[in-house]
PDB file of N, CA and C in Angstrom:
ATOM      1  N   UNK A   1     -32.540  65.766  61.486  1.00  0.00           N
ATOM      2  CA  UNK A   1     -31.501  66.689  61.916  1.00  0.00           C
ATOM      3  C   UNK A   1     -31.945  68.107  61.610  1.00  0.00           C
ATOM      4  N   UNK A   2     -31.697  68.935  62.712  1.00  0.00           N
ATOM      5  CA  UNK A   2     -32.119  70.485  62.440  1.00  0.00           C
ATOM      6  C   UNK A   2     -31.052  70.751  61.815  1.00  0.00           C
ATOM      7  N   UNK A   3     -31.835  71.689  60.944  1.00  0.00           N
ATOM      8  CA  UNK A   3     -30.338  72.162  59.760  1.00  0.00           C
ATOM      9  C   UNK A   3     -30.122  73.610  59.866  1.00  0.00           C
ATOM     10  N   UNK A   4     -28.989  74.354  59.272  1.00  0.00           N
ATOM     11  CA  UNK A   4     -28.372  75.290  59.729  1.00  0.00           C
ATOM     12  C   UNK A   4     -29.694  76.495  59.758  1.00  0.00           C
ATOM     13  N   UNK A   5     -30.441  76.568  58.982  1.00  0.00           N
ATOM     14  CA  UNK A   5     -31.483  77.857  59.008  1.00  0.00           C
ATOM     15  C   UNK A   5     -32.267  77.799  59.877  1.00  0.00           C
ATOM     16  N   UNK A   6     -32.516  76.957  60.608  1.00  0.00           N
ATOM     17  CA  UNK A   6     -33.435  76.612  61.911  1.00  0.00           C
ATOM     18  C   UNK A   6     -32.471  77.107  63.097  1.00  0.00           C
ATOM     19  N   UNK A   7     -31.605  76.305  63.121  1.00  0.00           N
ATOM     20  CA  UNK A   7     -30.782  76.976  64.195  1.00  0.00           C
ATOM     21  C   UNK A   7     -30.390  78.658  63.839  1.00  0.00           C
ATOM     22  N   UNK A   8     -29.920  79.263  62.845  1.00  0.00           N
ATOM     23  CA  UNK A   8     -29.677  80.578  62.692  1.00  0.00           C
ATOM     24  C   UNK A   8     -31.354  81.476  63.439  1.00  0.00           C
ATOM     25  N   UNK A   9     -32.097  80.875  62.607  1.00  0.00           N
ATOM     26  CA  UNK A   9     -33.499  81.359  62.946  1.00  0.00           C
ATOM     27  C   UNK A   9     -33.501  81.196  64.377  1.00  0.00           C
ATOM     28  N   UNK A  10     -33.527  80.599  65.207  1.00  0.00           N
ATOM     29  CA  UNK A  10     -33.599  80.424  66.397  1.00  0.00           C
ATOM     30  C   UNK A  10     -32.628  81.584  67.354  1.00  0.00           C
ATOM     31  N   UNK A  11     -31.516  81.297  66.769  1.00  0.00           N
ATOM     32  CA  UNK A  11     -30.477  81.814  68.025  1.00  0.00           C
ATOM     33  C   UNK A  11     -30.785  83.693  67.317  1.00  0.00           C
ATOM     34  N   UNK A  12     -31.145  84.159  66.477  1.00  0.00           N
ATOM     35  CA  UNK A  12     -31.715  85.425  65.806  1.00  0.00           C
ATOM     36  C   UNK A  12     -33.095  85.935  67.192  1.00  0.00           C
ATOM     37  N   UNK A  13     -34.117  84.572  66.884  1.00  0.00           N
ATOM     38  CA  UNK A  13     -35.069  85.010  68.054  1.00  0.00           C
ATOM     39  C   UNK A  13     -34.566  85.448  69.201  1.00  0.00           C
ATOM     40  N   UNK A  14     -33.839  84.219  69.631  1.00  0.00           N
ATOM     41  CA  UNK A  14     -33.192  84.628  71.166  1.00  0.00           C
ATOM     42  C   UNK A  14     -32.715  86.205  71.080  1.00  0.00           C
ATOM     43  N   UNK A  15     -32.343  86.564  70.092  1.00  0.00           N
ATOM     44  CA  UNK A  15     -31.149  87.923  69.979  1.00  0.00           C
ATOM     45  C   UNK A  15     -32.469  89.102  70.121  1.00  0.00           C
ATOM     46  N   UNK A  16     -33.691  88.819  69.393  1.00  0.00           N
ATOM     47  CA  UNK A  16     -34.476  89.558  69.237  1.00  0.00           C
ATOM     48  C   UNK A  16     -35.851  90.176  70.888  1.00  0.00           C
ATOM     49  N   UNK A  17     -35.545  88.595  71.598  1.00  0.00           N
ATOM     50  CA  UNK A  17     -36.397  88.509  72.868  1.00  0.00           C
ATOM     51  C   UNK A  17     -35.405  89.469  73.461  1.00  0.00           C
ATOM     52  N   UNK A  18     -33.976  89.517  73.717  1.00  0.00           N
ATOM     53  CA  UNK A  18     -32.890  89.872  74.572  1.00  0.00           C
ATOM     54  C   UNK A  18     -33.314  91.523  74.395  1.00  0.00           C
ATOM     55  N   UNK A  19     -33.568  91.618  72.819  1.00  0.00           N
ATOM     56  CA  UNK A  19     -33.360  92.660  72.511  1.00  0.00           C
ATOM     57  C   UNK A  19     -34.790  93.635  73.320  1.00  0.00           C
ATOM     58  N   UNK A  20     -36.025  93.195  73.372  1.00  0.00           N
ATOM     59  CA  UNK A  20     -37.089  93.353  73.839  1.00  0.00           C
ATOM     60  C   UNK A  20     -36.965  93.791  75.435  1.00  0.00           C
ATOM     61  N   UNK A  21     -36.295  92.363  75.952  1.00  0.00           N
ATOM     62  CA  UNK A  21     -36.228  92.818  77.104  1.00  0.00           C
ATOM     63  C   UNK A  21     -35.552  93.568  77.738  1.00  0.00           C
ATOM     64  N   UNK A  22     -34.427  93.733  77.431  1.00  0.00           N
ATOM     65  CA  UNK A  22     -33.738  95.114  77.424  1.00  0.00           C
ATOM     66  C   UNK A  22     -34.460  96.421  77.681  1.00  0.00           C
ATOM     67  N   UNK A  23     -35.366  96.480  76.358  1.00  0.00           N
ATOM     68  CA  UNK A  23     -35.915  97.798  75.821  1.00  0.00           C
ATOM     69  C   UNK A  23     -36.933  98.293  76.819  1.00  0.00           C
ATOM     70  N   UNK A  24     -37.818  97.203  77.315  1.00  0.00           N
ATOM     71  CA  UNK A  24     -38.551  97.340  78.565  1.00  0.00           C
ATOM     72  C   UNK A  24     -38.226  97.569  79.544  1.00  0.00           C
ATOM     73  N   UNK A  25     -37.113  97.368  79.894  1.00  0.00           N
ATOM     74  CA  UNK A  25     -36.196  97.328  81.217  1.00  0.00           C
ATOM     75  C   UNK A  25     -35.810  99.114  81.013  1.00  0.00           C
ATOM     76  N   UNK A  26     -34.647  99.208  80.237  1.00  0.00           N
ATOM     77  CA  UNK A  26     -34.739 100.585  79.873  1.00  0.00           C
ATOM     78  C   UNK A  26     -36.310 101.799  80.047  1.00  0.00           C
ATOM     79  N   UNK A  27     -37.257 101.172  79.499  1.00  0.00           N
ATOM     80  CA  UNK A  27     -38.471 102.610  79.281  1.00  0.00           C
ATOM     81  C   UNK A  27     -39.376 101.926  80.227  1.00  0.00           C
ATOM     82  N   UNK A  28     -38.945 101.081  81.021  1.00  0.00           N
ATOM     83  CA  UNK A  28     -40.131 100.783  82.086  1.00  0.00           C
ATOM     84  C   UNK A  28     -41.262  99.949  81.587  1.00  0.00           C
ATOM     85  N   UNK A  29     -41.264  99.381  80.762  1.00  0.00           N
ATOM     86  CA  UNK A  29     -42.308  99.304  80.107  1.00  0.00           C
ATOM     87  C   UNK A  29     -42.143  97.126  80.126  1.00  0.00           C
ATOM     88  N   UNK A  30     -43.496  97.040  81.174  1.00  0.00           N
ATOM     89  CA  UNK A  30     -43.267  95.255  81.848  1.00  0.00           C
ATOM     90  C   UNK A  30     -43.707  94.813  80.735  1.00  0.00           C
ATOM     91  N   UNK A  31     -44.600  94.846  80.061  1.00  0.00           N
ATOM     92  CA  UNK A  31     -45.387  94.294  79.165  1.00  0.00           C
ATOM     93  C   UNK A  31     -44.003  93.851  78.010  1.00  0.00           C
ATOM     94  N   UNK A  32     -43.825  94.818  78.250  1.00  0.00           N
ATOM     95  CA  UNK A  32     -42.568  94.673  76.413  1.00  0.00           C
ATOM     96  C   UNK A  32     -41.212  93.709  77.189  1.00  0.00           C
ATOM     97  N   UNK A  33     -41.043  93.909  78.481  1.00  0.00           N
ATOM     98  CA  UNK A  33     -39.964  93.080  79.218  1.00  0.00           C
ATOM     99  C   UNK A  33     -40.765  91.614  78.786  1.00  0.00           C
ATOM    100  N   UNK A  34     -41.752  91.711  79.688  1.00  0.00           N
ATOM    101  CA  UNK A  34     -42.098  89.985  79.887  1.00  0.00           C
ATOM    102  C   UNK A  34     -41.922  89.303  78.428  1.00  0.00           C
ATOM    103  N   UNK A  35     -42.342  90.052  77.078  1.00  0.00           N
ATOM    104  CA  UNK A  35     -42.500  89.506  76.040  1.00  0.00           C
ATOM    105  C   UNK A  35     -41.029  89.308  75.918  1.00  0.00           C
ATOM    106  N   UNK A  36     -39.842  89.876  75.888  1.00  0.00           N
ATOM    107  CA  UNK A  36     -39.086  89.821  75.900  1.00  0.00           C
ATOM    108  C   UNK A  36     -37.995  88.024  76.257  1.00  0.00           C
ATOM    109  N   UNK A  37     -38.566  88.396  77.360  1.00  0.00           N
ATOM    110  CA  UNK A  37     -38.378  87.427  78.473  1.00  0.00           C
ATOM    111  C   UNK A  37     -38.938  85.720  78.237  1.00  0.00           C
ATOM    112  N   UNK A  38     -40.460  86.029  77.003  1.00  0.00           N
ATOM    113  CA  UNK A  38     -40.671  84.903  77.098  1.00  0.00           C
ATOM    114  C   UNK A  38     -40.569  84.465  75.410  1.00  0.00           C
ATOM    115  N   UNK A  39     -40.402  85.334  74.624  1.00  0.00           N
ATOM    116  CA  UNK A  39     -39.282  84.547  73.733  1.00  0.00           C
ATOM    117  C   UNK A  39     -38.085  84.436  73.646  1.00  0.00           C
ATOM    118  N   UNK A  40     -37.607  84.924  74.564  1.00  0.00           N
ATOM    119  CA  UNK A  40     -36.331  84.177  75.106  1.00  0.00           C
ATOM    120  C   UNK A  40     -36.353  82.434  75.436  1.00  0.00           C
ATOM    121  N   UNK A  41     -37.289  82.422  76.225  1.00  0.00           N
ATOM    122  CA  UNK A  41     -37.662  81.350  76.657  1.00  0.00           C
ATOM    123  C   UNK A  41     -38.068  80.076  75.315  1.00  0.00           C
ATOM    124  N   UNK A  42     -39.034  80.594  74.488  1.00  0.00           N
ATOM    125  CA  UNK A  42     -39.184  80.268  73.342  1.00  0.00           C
ATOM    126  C   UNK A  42     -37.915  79.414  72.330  1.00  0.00           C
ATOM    127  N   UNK A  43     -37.083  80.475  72.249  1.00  0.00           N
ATOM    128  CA  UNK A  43     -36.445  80.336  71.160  1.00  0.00           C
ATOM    129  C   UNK A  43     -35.263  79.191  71.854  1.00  0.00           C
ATOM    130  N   UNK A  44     -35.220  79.344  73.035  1.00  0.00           N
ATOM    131  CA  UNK A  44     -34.240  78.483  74.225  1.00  0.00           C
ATOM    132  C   UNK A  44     -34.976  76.787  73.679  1.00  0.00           C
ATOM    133  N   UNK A  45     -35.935  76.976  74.275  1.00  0.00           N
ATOM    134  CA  UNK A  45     -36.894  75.545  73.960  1.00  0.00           C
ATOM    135  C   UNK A  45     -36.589  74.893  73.016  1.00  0.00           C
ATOM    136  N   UNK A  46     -37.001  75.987  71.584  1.00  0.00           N
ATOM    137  CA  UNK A  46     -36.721  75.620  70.122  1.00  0.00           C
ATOM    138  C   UNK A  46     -35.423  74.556  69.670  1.00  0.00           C
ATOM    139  N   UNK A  47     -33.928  75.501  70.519  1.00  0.00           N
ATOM    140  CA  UNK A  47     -32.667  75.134  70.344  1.00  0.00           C
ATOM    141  C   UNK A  47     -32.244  73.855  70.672  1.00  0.00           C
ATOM    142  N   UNK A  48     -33.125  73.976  72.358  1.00  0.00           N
ATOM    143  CA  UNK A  48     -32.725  72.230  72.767  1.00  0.00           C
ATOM    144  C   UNK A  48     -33.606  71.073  72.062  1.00  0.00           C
ATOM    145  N   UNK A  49     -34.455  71.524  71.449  1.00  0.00           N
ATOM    146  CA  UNK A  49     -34.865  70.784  70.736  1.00  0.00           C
ATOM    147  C   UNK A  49     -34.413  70.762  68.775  1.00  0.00           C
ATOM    148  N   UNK A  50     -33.718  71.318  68.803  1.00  0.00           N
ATOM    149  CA  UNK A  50     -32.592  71.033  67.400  1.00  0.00           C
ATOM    150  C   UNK A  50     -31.342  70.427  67.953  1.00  0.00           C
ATOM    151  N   UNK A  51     -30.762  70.573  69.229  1.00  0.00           N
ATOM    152  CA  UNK A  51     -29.720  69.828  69.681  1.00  0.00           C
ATOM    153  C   UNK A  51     -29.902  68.076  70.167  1.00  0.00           C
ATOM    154  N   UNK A  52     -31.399  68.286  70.821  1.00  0.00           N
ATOM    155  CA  UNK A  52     -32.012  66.665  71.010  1.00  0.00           C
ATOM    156  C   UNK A  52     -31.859  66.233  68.848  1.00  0.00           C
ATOM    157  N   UNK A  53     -32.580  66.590  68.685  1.00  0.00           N
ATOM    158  CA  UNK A  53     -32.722  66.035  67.438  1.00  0.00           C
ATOM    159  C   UNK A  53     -31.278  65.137  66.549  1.00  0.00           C
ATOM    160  N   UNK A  54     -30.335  66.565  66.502  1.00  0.00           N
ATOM    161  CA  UNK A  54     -28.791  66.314  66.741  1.00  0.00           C
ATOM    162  C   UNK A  54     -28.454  64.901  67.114  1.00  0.00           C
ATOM    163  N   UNK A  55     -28.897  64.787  68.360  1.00  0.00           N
ATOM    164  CA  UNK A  55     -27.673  63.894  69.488  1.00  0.00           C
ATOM    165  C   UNK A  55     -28.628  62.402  68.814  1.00  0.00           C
ATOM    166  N   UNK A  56     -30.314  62.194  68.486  1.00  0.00           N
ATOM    167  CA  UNK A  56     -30.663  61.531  67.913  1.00  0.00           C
ATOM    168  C   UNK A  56     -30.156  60.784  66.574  1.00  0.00           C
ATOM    169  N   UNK A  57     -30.094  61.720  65.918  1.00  0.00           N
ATOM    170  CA  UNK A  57     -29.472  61.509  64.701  1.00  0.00           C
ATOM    171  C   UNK A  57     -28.573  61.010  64.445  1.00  0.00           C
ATOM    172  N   UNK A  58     -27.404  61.378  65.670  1.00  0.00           N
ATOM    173  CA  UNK A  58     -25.930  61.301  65.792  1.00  0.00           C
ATOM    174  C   UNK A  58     -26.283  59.434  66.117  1.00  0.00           C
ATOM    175  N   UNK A  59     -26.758  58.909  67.382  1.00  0.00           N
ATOM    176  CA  UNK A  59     -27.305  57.428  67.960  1.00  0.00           C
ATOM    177  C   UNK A  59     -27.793  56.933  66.671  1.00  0.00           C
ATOM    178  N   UNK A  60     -28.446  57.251  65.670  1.00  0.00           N
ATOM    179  CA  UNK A  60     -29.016  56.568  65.023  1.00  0.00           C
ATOM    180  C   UNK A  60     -28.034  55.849  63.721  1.00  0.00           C
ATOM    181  N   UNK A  61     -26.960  57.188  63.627  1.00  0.00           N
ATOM    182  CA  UNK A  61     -26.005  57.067  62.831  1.00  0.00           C
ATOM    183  C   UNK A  61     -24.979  55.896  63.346  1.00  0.00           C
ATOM    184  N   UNK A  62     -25.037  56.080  64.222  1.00  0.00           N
ATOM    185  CA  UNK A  62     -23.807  54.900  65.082  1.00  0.00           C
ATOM    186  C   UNK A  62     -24.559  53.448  65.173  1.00  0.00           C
ATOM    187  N   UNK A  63     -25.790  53.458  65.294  1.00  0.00           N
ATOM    188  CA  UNK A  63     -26.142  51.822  65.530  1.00  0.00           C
ATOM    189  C   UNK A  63     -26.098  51.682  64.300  1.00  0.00           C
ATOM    190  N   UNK A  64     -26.985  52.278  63.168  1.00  0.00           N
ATOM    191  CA  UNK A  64     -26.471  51.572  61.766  1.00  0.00           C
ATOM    192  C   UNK A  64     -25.138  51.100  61.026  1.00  0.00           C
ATOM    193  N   UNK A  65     -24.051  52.324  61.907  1.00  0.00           N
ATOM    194  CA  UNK A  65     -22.631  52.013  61.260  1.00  0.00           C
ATOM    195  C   UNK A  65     -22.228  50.240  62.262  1.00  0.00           C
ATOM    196  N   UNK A  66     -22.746  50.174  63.223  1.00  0.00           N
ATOM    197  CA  UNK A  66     -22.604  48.955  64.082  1.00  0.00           C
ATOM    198  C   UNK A  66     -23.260  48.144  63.320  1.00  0.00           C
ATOM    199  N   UNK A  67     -24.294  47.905  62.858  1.00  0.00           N
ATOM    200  CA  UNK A  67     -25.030  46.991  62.039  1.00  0.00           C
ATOM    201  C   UNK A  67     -24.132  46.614  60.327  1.00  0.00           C
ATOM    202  N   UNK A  68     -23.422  48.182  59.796  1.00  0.00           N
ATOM    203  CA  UNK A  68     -22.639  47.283  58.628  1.00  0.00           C
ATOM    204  C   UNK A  68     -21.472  46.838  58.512  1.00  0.00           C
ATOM    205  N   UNK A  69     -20.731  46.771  59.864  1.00  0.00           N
ATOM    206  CA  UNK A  69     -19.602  46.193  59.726  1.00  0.00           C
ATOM    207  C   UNK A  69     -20.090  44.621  59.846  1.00  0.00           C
TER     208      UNK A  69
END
């Protein structure tokens, strides 16, 4: 299970790519957009993969509770 500092860390990146791309967009400047743009992308990836993990965890929790009754 991803635990709360992974996800904080994550959804922070996203805040930080947003923040990038913005800034490029503003001063023209593609290089600093695209980076922007692609840890966005990054940190997106990261998330659904702490939410897969999640929904794992969650299945794994339920067949065992099925197994001790």
């Amino acid at each position: 299970m991803s635990d709360a500092s992974d996800k904080f860390k994550h959804k922070a990146e996203e805040a930080v790519g947003a923040a990038k791309e913005k800034t490029g967009q503003v001063t023209g400047n593609e290089r600093l957009e695209a980076e922007g743009r692609g840890d966005q992308a990054e940190s997106q990836a990261k998330q659904t993969v702490d939410e897969l993990k999640d929904k794992a965890k969650e299945g794994i929790d339920k067949i065992k509770g099925a197994f001790k009754r």
